[in-house]
N, C-alpha and C. Protein backbone atom coordinates (compact mmCIF):
# COMPACT_ATOMS: atom_id res chain seq x y z
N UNK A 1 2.82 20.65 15.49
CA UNK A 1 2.75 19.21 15.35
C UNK A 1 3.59 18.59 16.45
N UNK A 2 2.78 17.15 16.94
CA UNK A 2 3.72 16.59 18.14
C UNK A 2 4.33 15.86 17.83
N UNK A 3 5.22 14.87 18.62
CA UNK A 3 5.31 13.35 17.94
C UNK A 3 4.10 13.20 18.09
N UNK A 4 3.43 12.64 18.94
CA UNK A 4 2.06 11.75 17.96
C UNK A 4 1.52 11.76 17.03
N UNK A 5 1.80 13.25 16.59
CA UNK A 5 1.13 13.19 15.12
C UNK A 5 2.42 12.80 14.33
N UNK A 6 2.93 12.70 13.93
CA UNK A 6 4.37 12.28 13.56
C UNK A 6 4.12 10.97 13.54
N UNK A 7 3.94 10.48 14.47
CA UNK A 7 3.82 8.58 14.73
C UNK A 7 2.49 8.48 13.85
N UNK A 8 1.78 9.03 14.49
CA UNK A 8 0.05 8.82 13.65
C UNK A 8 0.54 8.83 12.18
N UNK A 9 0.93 9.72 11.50
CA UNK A 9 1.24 9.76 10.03
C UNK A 9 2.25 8.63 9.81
N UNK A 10 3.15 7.86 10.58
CA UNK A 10 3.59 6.91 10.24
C UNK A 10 3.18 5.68 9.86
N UNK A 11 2.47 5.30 10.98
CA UNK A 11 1.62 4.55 11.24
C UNK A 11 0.54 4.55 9.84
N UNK A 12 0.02 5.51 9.32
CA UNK A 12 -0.88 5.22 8.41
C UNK A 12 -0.58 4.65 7.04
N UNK A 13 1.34 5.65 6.84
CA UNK A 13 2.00 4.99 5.87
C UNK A 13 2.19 3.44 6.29
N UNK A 14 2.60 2.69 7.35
CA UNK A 14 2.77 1.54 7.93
C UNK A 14 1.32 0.36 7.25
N UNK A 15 0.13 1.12 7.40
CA UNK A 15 -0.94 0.63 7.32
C UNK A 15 -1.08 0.45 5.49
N UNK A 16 -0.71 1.05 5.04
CA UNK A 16 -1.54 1.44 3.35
C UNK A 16 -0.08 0.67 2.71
N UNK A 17 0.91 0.54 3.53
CA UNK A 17 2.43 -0.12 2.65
C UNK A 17 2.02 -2.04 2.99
N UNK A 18 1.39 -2.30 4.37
CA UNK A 18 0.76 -3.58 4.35
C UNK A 18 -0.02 -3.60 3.34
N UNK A 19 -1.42 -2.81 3.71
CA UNK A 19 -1.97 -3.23 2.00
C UNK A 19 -1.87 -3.22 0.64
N UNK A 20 -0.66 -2.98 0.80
CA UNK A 20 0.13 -2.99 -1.17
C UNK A 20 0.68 -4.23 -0.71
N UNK A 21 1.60 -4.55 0.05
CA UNK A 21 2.37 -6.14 0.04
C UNK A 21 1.42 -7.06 0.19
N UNK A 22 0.13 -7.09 0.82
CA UNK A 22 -0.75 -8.34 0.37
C UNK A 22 -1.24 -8.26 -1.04
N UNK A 23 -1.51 -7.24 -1.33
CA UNK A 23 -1.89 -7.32 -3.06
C UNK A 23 -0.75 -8.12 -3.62
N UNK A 24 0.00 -7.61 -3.25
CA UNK A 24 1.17 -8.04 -4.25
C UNK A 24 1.49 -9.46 -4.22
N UNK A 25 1.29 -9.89 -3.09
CA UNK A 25 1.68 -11.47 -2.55
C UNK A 25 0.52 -11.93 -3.43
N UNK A 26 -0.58 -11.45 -3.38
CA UNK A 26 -1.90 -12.24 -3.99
C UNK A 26 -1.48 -12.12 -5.57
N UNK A 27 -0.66 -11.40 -6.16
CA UNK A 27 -0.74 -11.05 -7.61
C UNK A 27 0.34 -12.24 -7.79
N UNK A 28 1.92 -12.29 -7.11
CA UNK A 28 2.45 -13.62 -6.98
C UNK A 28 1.75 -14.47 -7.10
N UNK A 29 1.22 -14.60 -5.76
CA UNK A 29 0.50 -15.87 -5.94
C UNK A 29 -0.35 -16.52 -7.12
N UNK A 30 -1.26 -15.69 -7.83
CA UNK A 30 -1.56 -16.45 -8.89
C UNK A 30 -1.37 -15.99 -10.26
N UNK A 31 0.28 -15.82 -10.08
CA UNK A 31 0.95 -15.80 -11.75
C UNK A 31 0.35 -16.71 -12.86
N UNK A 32 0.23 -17.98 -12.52
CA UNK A 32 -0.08 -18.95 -13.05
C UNK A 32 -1.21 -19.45 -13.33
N UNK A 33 -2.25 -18.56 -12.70
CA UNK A 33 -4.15 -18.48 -12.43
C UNK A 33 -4.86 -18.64 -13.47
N UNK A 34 -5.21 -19.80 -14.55
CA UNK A 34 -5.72 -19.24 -16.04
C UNK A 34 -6.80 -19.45 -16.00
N UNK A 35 -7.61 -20.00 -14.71
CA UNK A 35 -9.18 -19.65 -14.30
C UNK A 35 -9.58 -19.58 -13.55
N UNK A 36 -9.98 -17.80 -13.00
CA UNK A 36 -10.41 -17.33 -12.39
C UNK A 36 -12.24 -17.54 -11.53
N UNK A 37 -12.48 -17.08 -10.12
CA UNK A 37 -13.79 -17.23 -10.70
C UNK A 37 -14.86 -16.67 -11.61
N UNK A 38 -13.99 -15.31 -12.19
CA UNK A 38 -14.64 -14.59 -13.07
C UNK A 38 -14.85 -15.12 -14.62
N UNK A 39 -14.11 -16.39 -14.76
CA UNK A 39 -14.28 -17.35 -15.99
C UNK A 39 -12.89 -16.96 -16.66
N UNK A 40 -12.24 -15.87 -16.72
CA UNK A 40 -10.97 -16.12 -17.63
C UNK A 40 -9.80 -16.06 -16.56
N UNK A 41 -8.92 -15.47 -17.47
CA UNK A 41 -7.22 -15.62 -16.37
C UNK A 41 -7.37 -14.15 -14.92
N UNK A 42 -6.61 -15.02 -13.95
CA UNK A 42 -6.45 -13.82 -13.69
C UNK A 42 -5.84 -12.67 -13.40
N UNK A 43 -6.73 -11.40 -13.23
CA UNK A 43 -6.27 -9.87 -13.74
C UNK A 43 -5.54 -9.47 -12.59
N UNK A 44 -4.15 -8.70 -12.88
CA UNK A 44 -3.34 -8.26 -11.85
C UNK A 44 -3.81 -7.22 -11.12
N UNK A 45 -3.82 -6.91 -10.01
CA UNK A 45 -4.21 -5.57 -9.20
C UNK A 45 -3.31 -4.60 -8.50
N UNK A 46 -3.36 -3.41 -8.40
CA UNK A 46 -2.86 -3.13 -7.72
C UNK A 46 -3.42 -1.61 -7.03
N UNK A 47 -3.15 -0.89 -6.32
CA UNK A 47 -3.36 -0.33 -5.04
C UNK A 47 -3.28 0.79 -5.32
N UNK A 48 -4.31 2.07 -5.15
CA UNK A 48 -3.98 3.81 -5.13
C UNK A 48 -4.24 4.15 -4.44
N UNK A 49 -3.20 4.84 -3.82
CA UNK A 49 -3.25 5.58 -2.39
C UNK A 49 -3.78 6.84 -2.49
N UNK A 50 -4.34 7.99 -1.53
CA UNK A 50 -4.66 8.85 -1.46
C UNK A 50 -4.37 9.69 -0.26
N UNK A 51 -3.52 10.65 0.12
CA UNK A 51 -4.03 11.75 1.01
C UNK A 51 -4.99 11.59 1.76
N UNK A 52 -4.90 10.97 3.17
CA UNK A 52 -5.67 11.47 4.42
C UNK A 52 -5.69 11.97 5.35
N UNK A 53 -6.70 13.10 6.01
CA UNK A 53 -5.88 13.85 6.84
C UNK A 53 -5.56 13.34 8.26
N UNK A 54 -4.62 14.22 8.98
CA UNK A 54 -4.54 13.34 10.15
C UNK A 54 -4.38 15.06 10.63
N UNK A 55 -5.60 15.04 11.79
CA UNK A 55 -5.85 16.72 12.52
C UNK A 55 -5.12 16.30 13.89
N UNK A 56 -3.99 17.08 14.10
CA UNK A 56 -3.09 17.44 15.05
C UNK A 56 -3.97 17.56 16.48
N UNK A 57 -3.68 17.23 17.55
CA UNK A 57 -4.38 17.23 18.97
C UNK A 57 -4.46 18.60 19.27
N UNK A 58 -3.07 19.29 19.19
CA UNK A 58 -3.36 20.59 19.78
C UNK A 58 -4.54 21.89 18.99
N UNK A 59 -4.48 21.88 17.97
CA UNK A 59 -5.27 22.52 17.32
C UNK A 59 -6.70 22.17 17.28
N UNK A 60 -6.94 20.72 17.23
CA UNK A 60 -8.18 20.38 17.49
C UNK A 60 -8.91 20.90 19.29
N UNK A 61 -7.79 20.52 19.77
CA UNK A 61 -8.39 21.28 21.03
C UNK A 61 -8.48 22.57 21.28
N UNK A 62 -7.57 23.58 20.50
CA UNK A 62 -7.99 24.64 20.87
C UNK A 62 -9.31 25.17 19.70
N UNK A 63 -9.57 24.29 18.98
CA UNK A 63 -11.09 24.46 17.89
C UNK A 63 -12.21 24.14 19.45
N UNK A 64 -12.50 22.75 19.65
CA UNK A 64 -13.11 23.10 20.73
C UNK A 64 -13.24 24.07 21.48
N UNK A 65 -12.01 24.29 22.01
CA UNK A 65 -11.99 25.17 23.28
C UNK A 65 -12.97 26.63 22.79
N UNK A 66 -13.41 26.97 21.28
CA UNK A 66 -13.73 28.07 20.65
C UNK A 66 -12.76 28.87 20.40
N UNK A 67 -11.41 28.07 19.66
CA UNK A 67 -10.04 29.45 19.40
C UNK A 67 -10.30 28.55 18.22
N UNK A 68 -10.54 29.56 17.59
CA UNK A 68 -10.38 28.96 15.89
C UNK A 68 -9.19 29.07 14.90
N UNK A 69 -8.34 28.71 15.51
CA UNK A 69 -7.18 29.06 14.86
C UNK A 69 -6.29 27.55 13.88
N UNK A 70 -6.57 28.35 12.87
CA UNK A 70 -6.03 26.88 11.87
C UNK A 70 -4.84 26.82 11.60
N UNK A 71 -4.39 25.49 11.46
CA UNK A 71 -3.53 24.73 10.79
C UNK A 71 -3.21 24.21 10.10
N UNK A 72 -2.49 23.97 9.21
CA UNK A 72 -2.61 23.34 7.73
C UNK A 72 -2.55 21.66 8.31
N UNK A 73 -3.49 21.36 7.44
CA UNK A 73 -4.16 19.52 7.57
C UNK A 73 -2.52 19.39 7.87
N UNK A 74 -2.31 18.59 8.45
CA UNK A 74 -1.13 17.05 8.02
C UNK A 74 -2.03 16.22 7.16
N UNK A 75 -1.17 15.83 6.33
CA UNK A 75 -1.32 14.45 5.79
C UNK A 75 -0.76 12.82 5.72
N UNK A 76 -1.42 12.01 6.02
CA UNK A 76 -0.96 10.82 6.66
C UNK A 76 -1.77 9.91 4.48
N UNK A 77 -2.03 8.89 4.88
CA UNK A 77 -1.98 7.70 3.28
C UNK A 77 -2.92 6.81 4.06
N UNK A 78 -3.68 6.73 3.02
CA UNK A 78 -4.75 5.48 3.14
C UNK A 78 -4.76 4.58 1.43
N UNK A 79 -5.52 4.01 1.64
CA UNK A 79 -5.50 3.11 0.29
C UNK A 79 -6.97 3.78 -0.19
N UNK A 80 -6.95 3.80 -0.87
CA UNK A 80 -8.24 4.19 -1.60
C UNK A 80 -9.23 3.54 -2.74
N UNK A 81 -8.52 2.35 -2.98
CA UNK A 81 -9.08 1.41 -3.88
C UNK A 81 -8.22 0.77 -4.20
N UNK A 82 -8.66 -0.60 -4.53
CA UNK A 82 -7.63 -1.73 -5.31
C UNK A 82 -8.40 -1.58 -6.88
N UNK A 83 -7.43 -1.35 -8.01
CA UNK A 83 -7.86 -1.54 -9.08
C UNK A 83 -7.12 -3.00 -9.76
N UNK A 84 -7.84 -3.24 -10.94
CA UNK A 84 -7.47 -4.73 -12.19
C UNK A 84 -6.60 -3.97 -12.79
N UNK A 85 -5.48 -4.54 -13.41
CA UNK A 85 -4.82 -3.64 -14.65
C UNK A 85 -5.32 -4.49 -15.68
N UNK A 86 -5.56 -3.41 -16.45
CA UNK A 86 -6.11 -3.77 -18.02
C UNK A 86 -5.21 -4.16 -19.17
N UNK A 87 -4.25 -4.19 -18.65
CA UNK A 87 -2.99 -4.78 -19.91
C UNK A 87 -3.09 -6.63 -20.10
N UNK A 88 -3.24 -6.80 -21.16
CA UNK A 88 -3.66 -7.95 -21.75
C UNK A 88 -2.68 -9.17 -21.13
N UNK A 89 -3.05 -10.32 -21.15
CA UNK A 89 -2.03 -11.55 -20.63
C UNK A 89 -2.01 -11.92 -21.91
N UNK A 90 -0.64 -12.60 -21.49
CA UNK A 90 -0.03 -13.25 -22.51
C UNK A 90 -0.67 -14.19 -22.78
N UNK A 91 -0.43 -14.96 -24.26
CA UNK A 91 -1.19 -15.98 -25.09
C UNK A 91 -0.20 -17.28 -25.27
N UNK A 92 -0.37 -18.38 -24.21
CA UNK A 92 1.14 -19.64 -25.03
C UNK A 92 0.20 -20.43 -25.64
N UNK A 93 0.78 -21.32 -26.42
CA UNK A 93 0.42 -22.73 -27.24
C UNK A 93 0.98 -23.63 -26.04
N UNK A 94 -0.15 -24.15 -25.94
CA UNK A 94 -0.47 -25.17 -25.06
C UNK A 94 -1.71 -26.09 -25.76
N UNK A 95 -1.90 -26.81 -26.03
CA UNK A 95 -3.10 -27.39 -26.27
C UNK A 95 -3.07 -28.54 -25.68
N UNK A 96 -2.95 -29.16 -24.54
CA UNK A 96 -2.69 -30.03 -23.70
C UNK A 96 -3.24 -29.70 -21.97
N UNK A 97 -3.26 -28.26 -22.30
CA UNK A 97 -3.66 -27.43 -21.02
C UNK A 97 -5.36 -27.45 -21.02
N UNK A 98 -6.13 -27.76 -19.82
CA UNK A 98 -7.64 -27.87 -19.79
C UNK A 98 -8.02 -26.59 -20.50
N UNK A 99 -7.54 -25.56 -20.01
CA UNK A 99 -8.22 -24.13 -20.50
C UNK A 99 -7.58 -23.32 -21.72
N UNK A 100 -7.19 -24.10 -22.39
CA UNK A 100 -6.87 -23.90 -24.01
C UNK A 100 -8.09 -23.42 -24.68
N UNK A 101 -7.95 -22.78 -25.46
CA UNK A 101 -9.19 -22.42 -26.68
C UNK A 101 -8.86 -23.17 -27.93
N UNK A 102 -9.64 -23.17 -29.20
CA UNK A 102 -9.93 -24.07 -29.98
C UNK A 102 -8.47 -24.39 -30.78
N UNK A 103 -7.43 -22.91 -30.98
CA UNK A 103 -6.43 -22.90 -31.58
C UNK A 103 -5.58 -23.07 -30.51
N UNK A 104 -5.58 -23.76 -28.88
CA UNK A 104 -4.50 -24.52 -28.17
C UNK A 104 -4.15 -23.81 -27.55
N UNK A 105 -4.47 -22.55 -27.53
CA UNK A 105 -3.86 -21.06 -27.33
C UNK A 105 -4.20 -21.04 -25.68
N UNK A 106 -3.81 -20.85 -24.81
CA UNK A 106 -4.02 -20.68 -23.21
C UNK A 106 -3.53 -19.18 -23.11
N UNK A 107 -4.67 -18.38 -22.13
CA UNK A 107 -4.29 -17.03 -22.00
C UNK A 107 -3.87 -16.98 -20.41
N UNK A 108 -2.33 -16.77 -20.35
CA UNK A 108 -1.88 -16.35 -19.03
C UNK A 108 -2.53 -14.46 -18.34
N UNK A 109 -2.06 -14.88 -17.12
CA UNK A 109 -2.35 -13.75 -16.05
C UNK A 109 -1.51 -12.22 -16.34
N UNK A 110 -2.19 -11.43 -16.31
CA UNK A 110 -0.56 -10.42 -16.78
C UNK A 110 0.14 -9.49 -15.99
N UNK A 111 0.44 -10.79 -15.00
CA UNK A 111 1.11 -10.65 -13.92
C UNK A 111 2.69 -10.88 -14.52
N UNK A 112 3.68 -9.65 -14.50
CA UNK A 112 5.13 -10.06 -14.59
C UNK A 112 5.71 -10.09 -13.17
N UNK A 113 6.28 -11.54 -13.24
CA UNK A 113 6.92 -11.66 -11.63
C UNK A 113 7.86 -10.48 -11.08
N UNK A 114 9.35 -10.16 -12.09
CA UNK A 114 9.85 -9.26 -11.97
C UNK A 114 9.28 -7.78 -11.30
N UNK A 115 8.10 -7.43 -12.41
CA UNK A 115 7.58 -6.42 -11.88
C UNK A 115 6.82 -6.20 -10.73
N UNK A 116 6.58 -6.98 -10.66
CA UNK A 116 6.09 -7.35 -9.11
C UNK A 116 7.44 -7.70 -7.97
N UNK A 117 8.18 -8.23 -8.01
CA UNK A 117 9.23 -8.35 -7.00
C UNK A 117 9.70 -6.97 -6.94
N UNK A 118 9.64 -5.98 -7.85
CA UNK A 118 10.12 -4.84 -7.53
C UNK A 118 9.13 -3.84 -6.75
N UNK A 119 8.07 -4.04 -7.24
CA UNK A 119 6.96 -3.24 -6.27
C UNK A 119 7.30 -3.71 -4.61
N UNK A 120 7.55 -5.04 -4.80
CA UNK A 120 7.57 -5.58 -3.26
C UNK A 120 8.72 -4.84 -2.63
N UNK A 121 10.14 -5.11 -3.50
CA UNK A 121 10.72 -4.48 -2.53
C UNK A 121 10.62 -2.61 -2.37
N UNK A 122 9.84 -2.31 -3.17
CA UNK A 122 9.64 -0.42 -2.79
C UNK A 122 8.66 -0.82 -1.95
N UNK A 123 7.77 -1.00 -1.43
CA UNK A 123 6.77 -1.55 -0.72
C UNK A 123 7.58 -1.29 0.87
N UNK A 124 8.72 -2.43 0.57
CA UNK A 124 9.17 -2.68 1.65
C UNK A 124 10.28 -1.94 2.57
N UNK A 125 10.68 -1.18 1.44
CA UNK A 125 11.50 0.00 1.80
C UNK A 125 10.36 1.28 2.20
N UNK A 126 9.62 1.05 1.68
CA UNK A 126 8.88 2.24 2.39
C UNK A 126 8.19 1.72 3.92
N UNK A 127 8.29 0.85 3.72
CA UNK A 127 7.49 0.24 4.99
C UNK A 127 8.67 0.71 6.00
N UNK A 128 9.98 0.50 5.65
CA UNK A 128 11.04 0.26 6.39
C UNK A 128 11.33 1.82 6.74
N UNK A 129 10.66 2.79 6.16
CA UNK A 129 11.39 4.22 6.19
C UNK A 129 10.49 4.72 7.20
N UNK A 130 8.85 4.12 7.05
CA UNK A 130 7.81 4.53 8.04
C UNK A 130 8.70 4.08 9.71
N UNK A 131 8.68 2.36 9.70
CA UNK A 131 9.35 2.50 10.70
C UNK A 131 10.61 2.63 11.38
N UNK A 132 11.52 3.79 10.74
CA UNK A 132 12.94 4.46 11.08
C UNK A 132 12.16 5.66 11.41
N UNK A 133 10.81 6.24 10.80
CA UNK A 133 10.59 7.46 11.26
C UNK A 133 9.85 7.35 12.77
N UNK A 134 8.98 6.48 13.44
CA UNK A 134 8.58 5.90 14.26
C UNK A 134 9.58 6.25 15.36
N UNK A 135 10.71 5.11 15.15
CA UNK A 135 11.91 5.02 15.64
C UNK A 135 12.42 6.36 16.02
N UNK A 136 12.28 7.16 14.94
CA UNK A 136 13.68 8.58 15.34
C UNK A 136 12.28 9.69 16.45
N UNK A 137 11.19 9.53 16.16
CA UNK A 137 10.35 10.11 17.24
C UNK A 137 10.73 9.81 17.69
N UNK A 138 10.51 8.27 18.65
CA UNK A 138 10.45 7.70 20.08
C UNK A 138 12.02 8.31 20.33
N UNK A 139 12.99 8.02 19.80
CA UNK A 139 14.27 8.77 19.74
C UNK A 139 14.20 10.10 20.57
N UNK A 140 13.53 10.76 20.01
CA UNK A 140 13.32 12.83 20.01
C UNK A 140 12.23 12.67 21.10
N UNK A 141 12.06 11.46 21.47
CA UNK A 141 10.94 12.22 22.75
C UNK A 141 11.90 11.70 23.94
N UNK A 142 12.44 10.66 24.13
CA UNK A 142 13.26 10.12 24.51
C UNK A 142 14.51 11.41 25.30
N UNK A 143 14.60 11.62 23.98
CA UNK A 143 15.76 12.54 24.16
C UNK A 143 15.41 14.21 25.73
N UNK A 144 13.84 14.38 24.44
CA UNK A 144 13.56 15.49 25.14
C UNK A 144 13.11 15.18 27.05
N UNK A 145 12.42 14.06 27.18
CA UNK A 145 12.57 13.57 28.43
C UNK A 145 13.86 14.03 29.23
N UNK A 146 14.81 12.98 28.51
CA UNK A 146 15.76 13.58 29.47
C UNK A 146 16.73 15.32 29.77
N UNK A 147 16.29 16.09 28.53
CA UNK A 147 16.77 17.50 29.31
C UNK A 147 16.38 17.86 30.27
N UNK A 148 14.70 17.00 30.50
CA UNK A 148 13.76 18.11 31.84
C UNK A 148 14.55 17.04 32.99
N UNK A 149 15.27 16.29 33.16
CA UNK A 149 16.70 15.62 33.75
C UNK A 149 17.28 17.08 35.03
């Protein structure tokens, strides 16, 4: 494995940790959503990642070249779907609110802010660890540059 593949696998964590913090901003954003265009409140989402591979340069070239000699995949993160969570929203008495039902009852989003500010900040710490690992490559190539000094 080189740095580039090193960076490449960063980079993908970099990529799949953006698309959890826009979910998440969007799930913020409509804490308060009690009609959707799907007709009721709306449903919180969130993000499953999966294992993708990321095939190393040198090995791929020596597959070309006809040396078949393997390597175990690296694995780099992609997103793999945004799912709804199915846990019910909360129910207030409101009957003053447009989208009340007959007993006044308004069904909120079941979005908890808390729990969500905490996804954000693991989100963001991972985002932050992708790019320290980025960083400590360019570091180690950096470095190795200068022995051939």
């Amino acid at each position: 494995m080189d740095l580039n593949d090193s960076i490449t696998i960063s980079v993908s964590g970099l990529d799949a940790q953006r698309h959890r913090l826009n979910v998440i901003a969007s799930n913020l954003a409509n804490a308060q959503t009690t009609h959707s265009a799907q007709g009721g409140p709306y449903r919180r989402r969130d993000v499953v990642f999966q294992p993708a591979p990321v095939e190393p340069k040198f090995p791929r070239a020596l597959r070309r070249a006809g040396f078949g000699i393997g390597e175990q995949a690296l694995q780099g993160v992609r997103v793999a779907q945004v799912i709804e969570d199915q846990r019910p929203g909360r129910a207030v008495y409101d009957p003053q609110h447009p989208d009340a039902d007959a007993q006044g009852y308004v069904l909120l989003p079941n979005v908890n802010v808390m729990e969500e500010m905490i996804n954000m900040m693991s989100a963001s710490r991972a985002y932050e660890a992708n790019v320290q690992a980025i960083n400590t490559a360019r570091t180690m190539w950096n470095r190795a540059l200068e022995i051939g000094r």
